[in-house]
Protein backbone atom coordinates (compact mmCIF):
# COMPACT_ATOMS: atom_id res chain seq x y z
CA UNK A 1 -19.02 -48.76 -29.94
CA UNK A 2 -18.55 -45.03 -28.72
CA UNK A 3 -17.14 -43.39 -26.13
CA UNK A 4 -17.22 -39.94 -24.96
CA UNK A 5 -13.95 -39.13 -22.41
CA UNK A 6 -14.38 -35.74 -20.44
CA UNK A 7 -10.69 -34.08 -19.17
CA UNK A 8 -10.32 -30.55 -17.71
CA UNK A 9 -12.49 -30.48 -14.29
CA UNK A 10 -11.24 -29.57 -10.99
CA UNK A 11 -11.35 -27.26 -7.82
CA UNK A 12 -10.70 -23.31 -8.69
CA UNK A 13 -11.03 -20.71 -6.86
CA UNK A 14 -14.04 -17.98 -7.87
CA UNK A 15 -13.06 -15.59 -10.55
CA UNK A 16 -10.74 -18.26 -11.78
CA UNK A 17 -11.01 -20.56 -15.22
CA UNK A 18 -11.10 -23.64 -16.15
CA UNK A 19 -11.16 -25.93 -19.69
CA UNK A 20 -13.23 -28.93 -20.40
CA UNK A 21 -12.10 -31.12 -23.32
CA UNK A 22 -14.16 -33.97 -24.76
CA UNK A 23 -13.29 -36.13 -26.98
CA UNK A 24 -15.42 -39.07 -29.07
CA UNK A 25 -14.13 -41.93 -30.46
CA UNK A 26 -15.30 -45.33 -32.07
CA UNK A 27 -16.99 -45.70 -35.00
CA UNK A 28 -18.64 -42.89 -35.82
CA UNK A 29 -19.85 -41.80 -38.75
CA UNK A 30 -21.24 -38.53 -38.40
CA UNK A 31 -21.49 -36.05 -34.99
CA UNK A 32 -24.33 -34.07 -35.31
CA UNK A 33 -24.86 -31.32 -32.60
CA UNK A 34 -22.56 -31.74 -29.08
CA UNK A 35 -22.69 -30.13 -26.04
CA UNK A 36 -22.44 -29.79 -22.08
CA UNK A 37 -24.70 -30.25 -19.53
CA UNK A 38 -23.75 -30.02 -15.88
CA UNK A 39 -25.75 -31.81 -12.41
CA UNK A 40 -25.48 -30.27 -9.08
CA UNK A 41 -26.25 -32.31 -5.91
CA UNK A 42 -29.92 -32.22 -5.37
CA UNK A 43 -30.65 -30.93 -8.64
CA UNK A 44 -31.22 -31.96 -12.14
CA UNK A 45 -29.11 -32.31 -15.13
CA UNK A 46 -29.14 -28.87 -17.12
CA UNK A 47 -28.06 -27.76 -20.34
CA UNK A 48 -24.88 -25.04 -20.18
CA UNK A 49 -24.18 -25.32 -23.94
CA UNK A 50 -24.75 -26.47 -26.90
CA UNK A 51 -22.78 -26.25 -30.86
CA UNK A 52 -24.03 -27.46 -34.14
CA UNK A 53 -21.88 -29.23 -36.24
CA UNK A 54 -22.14 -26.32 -38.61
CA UNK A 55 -21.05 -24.22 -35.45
CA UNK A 56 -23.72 -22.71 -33.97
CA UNK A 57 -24.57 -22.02 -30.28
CA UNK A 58 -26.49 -22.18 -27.49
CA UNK A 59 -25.87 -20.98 -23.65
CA UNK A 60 -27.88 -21.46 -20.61
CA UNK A 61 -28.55 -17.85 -19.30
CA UNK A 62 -26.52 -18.13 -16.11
CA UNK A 63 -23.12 -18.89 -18.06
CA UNK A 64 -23.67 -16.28 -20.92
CA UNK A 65 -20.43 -13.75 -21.26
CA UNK A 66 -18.67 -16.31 -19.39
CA UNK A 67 -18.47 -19.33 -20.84
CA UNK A 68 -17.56 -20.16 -24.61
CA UNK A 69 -17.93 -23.53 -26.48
CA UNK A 70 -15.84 -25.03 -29.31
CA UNK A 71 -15.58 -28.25 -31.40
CA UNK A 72 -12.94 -29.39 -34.12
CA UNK A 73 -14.86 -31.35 -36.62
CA UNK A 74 -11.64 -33.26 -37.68
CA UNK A 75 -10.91 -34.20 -34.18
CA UNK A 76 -14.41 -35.32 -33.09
CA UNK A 77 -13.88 -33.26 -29.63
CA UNK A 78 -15.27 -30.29 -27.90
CA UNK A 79 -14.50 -27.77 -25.69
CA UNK A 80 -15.99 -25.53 -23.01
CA UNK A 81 -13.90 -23.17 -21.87
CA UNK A 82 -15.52 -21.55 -18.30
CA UNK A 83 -14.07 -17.98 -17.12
CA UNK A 84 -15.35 -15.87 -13.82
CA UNK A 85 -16.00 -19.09 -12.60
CA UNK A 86 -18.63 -18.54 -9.47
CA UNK A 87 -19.44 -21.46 -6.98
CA UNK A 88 -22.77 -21.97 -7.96
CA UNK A 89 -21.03 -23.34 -11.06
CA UNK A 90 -19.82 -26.20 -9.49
CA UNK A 91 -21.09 -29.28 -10.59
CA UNK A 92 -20.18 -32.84 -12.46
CA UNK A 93 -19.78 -31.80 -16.43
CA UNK A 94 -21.04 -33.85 -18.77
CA UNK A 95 -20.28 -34.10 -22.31
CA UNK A 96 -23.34 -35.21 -24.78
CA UNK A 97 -22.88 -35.63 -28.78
CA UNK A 98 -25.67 -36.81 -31.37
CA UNK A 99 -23.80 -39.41 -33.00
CA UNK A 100 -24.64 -41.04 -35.94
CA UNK A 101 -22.92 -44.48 -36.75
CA UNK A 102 -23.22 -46.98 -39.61
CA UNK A 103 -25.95 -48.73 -37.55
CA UNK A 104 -27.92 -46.28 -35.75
CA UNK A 105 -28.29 -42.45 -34.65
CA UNK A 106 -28.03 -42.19 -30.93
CA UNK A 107 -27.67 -39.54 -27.98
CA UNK A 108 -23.98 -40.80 -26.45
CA UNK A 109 -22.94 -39.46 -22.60
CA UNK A 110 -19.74 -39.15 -20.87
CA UNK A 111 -19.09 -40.01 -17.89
CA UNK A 112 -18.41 -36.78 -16.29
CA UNK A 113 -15.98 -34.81 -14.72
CA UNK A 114 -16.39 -32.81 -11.41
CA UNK A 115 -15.77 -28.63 -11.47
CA UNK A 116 -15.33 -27.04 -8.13
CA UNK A 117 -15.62 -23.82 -7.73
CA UNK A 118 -14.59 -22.69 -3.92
CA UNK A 119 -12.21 -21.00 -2.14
């Protein structure tokens, strides 16, 4: 079994930042590529960013400049860390990881975790 736990959201104000963690446990074999996505109410689940295992990345256009992603291989977690936040970035975060275990490759969600961005 796997299990992706998201930490880090809250309310800020705008300008301010905030850090998501994720972190993926159970018995995993290999992570392939891991990233964030992020729903607002009324509209659909988007990509914000994405990392290869190797370490490449990917941003949505609206959070380039201001956002930055990270993983630690050896940890099996990444990070998004979000600066100039603005309020149309608020939003549940949700961490997503290609996971590959002894038994199958599968697309693995967390639960989310809510940013608000107001003042």
């Amino acid at each position: 079994q796997v299990q992706l736990v998201e930490s880090g959201g809250g309310l800020v104000q705008p300008g301010g930042s905030l850090r998501l963690s994720c972190a993926a446990s159970g018995s995993i074999w290999i992570i392939n590529d891991m990233g964030w996505y992020r729903q607002a109410p009324g509209k659909q689940r988007e990509l914000v960013a994405a990392i290869t295992s190797g370490g490449s990345t990917n941003y949505a256009d609206s959070v380039k400049g201001r956002f930055t992603i990270s993983r630690d291989n050896a940890k099996n977690t990444v990070s998004l860390q979000m600066n100039s936040l603005k309020p149309e970035d608020t939003a549940v975060y949700y961490c997503n990881a290609d996971i590959r275990t002894v038994v199958r490759r599968s697309d693995y969600w967390g639960k989310g975790t809510l940013v608000t961005v107001s003042s």
